[in-house]
C-alpha atoms as a PDB file:
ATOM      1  CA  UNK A   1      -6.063   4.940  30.116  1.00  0.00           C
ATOM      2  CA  UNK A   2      -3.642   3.416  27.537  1.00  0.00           C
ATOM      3  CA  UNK A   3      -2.245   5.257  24.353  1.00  0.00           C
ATOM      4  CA  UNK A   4      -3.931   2.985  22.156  1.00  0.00           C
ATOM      5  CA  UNK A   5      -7.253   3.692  23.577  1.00  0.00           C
ATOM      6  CA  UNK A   6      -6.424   7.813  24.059  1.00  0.00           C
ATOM      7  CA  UNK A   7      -5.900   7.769  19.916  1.00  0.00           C
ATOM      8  CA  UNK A   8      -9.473   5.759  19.528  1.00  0.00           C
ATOM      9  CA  UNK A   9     -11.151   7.844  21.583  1.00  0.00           C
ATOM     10  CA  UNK A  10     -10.186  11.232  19.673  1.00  0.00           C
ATOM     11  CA  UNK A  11     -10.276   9.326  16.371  1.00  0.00           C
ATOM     12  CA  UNK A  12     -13.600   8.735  17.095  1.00  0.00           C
ATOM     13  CA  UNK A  13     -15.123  11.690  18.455  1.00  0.00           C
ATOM     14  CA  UNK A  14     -13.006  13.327  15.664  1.00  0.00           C
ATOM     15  CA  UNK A  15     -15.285  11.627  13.345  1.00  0.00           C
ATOM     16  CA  UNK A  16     -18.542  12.632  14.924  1.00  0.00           C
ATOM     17  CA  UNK A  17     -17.644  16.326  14.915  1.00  0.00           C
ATOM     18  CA  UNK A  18     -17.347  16.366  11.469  1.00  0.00           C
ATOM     19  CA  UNK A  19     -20.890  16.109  11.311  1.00  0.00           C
ATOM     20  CA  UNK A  20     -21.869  19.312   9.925  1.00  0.00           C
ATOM     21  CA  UNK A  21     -25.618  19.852  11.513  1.00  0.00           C
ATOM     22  CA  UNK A  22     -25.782  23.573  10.939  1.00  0.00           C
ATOM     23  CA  UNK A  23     -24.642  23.650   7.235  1.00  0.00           C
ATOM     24  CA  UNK A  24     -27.359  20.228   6.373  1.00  0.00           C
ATOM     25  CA  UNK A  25     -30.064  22.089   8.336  1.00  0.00           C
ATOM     26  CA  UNK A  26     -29.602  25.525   6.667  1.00  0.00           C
ATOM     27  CA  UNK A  27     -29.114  24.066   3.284  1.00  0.00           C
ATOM     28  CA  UNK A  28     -32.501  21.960   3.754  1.00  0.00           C
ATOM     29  CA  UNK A  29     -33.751  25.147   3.966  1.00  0.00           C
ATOM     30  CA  UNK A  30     -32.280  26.730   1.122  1.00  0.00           C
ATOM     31  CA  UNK A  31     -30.123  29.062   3.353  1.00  0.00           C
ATOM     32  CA  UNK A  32     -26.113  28.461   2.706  1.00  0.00           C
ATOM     33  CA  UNK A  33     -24.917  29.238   6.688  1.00  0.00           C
ATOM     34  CA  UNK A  34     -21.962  30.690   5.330  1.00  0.00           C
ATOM     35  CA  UNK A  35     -23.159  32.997   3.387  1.00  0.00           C
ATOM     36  CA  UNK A  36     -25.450  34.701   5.988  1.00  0.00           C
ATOM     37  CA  UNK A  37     -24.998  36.586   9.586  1.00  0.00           C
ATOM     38  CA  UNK A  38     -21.282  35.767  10.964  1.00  0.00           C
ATOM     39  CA  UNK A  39     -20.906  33.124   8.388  1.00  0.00           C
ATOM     40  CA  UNK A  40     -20.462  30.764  11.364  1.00  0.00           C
ATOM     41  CA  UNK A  41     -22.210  26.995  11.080  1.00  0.00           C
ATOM     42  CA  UNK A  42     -22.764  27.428  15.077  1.00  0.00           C
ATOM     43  CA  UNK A  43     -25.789  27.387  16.928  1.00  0.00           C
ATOM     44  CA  UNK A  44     -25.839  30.975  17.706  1.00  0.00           C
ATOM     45  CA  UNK A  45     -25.603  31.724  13.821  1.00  0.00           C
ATOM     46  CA  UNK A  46     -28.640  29.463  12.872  1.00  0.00           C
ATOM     47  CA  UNK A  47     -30.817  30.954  15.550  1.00  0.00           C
ATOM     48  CA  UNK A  48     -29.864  34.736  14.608  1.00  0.00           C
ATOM     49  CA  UNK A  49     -30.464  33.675  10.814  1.00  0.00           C
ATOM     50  CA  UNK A  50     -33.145  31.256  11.028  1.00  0.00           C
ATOM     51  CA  UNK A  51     -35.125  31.523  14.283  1.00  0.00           C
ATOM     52  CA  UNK A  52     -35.401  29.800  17.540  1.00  0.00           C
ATOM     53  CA  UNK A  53     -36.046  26.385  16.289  1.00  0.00           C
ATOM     54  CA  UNK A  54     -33.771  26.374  14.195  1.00  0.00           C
ATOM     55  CA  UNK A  55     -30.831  27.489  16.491  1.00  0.00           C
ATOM     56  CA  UNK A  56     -32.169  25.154  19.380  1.00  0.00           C
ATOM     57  CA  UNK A  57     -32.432  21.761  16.981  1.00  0.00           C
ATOM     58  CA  UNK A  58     -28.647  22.342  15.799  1.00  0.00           C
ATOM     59  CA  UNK A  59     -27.519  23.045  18.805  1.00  0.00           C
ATOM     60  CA  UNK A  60     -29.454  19.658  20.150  1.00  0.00           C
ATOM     61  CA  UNK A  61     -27.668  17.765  17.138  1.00  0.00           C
ATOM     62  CA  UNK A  62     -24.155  19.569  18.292  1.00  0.00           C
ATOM     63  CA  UNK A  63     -24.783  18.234  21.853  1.00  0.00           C
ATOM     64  CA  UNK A  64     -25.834  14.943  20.604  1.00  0.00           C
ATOM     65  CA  UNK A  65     -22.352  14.218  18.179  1.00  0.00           C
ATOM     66  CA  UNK A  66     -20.197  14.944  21.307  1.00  0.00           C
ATOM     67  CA  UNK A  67     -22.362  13.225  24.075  1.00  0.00           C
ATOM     68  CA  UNK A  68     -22.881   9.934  21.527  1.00  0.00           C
ATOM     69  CA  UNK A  69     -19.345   8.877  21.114  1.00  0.00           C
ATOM     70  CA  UNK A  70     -18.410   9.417  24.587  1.00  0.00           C
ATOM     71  CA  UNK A  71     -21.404   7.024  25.811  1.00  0.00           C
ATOM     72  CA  UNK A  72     -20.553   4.456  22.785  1.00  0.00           C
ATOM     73  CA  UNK A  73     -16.731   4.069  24.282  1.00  0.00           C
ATOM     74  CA  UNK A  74     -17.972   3.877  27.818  1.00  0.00           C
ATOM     75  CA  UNK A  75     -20.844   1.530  27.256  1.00  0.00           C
ATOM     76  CA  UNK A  76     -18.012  -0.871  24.730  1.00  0.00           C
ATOM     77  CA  UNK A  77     -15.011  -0.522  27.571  1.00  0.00           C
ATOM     78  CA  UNK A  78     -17.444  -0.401  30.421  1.00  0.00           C
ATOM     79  CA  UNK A  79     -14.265   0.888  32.821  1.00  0.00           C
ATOM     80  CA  UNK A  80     -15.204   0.615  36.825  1.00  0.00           C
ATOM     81  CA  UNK A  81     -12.597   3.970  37.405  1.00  0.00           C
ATOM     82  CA  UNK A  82     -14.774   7.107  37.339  1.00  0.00           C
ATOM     83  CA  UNK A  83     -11.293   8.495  36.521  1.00  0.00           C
ATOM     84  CA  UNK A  84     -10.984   6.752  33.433  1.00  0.00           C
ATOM     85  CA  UNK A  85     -14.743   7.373  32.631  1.00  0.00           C
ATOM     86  CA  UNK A  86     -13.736  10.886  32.845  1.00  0.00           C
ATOM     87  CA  UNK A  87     -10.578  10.673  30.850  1.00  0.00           C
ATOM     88  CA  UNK A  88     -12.997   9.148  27.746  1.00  0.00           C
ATOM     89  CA  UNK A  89     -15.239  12.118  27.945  1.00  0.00           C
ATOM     90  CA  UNK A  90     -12.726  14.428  28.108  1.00  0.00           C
ATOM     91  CA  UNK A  91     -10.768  13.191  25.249  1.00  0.00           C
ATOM     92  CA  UNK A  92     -13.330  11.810  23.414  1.00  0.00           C
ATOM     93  CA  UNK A  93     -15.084  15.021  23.916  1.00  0.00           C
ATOM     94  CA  UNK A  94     -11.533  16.971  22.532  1.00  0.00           C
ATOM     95  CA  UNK A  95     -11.556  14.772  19.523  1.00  0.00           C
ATOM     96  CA  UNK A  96     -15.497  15.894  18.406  1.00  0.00           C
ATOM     97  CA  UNK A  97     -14.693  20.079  19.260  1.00  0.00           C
ATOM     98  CA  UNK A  98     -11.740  19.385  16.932  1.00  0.00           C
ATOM     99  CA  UNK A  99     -13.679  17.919  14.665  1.00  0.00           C
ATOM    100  CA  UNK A 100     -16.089  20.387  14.192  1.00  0.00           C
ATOM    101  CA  UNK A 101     -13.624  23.261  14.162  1.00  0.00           C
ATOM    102  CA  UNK A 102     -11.183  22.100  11.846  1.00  0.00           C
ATOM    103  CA  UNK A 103     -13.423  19.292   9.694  1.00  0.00           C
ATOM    104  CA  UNK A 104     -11.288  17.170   7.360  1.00  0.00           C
ATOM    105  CA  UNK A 105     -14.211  17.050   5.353  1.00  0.00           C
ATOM    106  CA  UNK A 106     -13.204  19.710   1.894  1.00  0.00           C
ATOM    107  CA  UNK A 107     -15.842  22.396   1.699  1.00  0.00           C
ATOM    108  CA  UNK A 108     -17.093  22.437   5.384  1.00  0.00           C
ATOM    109  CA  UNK A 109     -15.904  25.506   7.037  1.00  0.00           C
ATOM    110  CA  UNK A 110     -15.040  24.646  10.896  1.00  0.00           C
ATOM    111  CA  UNK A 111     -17.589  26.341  14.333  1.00  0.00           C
ATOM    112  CA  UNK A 112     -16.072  27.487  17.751  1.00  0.00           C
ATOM    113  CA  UNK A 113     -16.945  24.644  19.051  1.00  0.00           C
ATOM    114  CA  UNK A 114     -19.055  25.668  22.263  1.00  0.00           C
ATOM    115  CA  UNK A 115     -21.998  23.459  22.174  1.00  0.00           C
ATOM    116  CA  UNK A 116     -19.405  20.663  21.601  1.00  0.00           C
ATOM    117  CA  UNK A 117     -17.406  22.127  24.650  1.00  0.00           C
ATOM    118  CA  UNK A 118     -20.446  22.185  26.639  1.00  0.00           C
ATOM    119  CA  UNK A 119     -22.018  18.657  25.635  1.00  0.00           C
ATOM    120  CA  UNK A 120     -18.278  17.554  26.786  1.00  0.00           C
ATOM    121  CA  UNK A 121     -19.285  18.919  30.291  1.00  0.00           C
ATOM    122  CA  UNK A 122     -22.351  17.197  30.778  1.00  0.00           C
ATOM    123  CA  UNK A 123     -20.534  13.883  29.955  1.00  0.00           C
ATOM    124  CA  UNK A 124     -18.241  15.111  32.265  1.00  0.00           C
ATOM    125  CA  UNK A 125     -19.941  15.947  35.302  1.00  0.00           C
ATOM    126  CA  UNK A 126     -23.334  17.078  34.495  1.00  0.00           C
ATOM    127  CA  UNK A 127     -23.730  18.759  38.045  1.00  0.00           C
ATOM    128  CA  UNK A 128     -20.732  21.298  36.572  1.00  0.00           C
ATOM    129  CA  UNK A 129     -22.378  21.663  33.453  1.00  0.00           C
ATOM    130  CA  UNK A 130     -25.250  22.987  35.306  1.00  0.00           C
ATOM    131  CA  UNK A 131     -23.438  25.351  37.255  1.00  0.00           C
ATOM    132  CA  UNK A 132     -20.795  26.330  34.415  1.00  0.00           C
ATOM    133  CA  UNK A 133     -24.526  26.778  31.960  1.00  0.00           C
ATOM    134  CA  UNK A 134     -26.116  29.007  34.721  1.00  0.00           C
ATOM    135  CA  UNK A 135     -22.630  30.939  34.981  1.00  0.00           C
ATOM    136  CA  UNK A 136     -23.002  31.457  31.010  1.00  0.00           C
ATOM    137  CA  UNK A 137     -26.547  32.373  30.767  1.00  0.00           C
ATOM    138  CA  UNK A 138     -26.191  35.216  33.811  1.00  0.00           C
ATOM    139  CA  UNK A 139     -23.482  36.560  31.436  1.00  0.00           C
ATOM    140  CA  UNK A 140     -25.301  36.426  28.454  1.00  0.00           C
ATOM    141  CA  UNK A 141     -28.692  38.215  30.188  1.00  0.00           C
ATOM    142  CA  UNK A 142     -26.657  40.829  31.598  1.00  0.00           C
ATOM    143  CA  UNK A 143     -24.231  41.635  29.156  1.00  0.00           C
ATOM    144  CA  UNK A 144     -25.836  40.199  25.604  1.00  0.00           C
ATOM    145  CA  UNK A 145     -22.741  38.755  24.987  1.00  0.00           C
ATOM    146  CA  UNK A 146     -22.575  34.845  23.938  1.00  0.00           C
ATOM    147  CA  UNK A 147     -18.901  35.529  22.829  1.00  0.00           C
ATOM    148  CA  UNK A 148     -18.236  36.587  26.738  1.00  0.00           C
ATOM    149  CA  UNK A 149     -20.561  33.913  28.204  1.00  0.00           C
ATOM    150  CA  UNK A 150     -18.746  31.132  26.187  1.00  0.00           C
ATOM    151  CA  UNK A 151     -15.516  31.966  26.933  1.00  0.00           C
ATOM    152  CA  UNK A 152     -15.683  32.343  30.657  1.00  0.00           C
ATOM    153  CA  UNK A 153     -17.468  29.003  31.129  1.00  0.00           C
ATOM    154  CA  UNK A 154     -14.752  27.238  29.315  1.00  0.00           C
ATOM    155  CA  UNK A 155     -12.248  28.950  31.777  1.00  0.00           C
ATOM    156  CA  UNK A 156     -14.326  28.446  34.655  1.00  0.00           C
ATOM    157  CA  UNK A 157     -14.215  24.367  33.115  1.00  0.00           C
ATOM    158  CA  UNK A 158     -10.525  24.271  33.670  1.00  0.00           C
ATOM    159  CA  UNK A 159     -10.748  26.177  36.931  1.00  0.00           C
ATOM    160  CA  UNK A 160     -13.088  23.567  38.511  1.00  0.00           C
ATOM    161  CA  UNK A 161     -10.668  21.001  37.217  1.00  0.00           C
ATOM    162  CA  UNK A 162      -7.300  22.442  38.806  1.00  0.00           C
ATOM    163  CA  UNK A 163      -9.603  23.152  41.884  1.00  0.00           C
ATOM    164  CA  UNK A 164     -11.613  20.740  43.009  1.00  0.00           C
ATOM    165  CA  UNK A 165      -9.762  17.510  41.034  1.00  0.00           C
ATOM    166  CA  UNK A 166      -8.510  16.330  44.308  1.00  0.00           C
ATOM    167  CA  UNK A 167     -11.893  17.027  46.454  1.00  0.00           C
ATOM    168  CA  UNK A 168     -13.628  13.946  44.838  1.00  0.00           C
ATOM    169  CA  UNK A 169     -16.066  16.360  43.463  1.00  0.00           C
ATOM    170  CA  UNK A 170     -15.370  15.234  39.881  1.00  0.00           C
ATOM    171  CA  UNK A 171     -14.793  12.345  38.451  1.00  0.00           C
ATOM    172  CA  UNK A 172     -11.038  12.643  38.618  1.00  0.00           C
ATOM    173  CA  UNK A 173      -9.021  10.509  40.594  1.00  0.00           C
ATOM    174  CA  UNK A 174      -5.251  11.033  41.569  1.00  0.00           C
ATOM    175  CA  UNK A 175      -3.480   9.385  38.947  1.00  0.00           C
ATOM    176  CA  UNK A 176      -5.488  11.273  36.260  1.00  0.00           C
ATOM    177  CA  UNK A 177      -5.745  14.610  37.841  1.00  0.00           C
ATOM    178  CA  UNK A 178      -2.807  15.958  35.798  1.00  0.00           C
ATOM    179  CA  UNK A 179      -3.873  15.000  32.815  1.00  0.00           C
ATOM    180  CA  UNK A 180      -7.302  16.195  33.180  1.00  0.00           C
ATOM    181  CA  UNK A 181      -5.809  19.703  33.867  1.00  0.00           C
ATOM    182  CA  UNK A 182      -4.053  19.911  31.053  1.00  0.00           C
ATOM    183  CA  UNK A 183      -6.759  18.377  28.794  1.00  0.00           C
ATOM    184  CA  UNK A 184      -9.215  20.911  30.544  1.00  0.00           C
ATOM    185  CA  UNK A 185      -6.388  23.719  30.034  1.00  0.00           C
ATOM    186  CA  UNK A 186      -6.533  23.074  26.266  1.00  0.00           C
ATOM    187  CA  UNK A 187      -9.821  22.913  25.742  1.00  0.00           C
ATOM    188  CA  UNK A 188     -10.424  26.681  26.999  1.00  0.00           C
ATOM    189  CA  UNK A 189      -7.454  27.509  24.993  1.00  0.00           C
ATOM    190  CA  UNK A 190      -9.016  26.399  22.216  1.00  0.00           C
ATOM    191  CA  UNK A 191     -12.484  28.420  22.929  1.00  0.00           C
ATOM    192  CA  UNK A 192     -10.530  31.653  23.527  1.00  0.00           C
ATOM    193  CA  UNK A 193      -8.446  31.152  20.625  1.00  0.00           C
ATOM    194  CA  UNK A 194     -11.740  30.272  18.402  1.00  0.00           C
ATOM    195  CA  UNK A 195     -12.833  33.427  20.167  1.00  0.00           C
ATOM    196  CA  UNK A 196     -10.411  35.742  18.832  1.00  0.00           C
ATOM    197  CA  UNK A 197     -12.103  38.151  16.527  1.00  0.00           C
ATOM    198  CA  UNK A 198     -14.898  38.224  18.616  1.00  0.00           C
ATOM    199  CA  UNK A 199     -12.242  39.421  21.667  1.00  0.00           C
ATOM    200  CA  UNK A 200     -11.038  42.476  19.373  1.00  0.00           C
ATOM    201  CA  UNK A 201     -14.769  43.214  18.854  1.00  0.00           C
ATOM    202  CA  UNK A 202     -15.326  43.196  22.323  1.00  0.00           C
ATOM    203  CA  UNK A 203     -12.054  45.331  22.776  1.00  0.00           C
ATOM    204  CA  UNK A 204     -13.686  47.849  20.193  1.00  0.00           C
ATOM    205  CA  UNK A 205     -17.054  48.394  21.185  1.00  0.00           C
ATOM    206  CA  UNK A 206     -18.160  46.712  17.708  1.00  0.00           C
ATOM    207  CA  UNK A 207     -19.394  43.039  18.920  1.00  0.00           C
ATOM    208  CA  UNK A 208     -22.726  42.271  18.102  1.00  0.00           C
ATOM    209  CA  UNK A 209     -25.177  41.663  21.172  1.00  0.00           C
ATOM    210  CA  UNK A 210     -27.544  38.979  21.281  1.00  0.00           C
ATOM    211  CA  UNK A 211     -30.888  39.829  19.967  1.00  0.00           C
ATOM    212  CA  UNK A 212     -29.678  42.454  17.775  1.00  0.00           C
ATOM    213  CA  UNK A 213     -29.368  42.260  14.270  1.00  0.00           C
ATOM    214  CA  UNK A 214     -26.331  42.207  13.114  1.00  0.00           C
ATOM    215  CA  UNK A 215     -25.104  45.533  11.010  1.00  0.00           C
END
């Protein structure tokens, strides 16, 4: 994958995850996201603050700005190397978490970036995505912990990588293997650094389980 097309594809999905879908759909609703619960324009903020349908339509809108440039550069540069296929989702994919943590947009505050990590997953290898989604929910039921769930997943992401890169398992091939490691590396660097107060909660005893109000 050449330079010039690595920039384009995190320019783009750069641009997508700027989108702010929690902050539009709370403020249709009169609700200012950052006022409210964690303060946190995620998924898992809507549906604490605003119900089900709310958390499960932005997190379907999250999914959909990551996925959506991803299948726009593959369907415009149509490559016939699953390795490169998986080099534009994963840096494509990089470009929309970053946008929607760190928005260039003035007045947006940034997310963690999870559903963005995850939709990068399913344009990844969806067959991982279900594996690393069952993996997060089994956390989540048995410890009420979405912080914990997210943040293993994404490490369990890189894992996968690093492990089964060269099994022909994924769509990684040899001459992009190491950069899909490090790419993969990053990207759960970046959850468990988004994670960090959440991590000193969890250290504490004082992180806030889901399906309890927060105090």
């Amino acid at each position: 994958m050449s330079i010039q097309r690595i920039i384009i594809a995190l320019i783009v999905g750069y641009a997508f995850g700027n989108i702010p879908n929690g902050y539009l759909y709370a403020k249709a609703r009169g609700v200012d996201i950052y006022k409210v619960g964690s303060g946190n324009p995620g998924s898992t903020n809507v549906l604490r603050t605003l119900g089900k349908k709310a958390g499960a339509t932005v997190l379907l809108m999250d999914i959909a700005k990551t996925i959506l440039p991803i299948l726009i550069l593959r369907l415009v540069w149509n490559p016939a190397d699953p390795g490169e296929r998986g080099l534009i989702a994963m840096f494509a994919g990089l470009g929309a978490i970053l946008g929607h943590n760190y928005p260039c947009i003035p007045g947006l505050k940034g997310g963690k970036g999870v559903a963005c990590t995850g939709a990068l997953c399913i344009a990844f290898d969806w067959r991982l995505a279900v594996v690393l989604l069952t993996l997060f929910v089994l956390i989540v039921v048995f410890t009420g912990y979405v912080s914990l769930g997210s943040m293993i997943a994404c490490s369990c992401f890189f894992l996968s990588v690093l492990l089964l890169g060269r099994t022909g398992l994924l769509p990684v091939t040899a001459s992009t293997y190491p950069l899909c490691c490090i790419l993969s590396f990053l990207i759960a660097a970046l959850c468990i650094y988004q994670h960090r107060a959440n991590i000193q909660r969890l250290r504490n005893g004082t992180e806030n389980r889901f399906g309890k109000k927060k105090n």
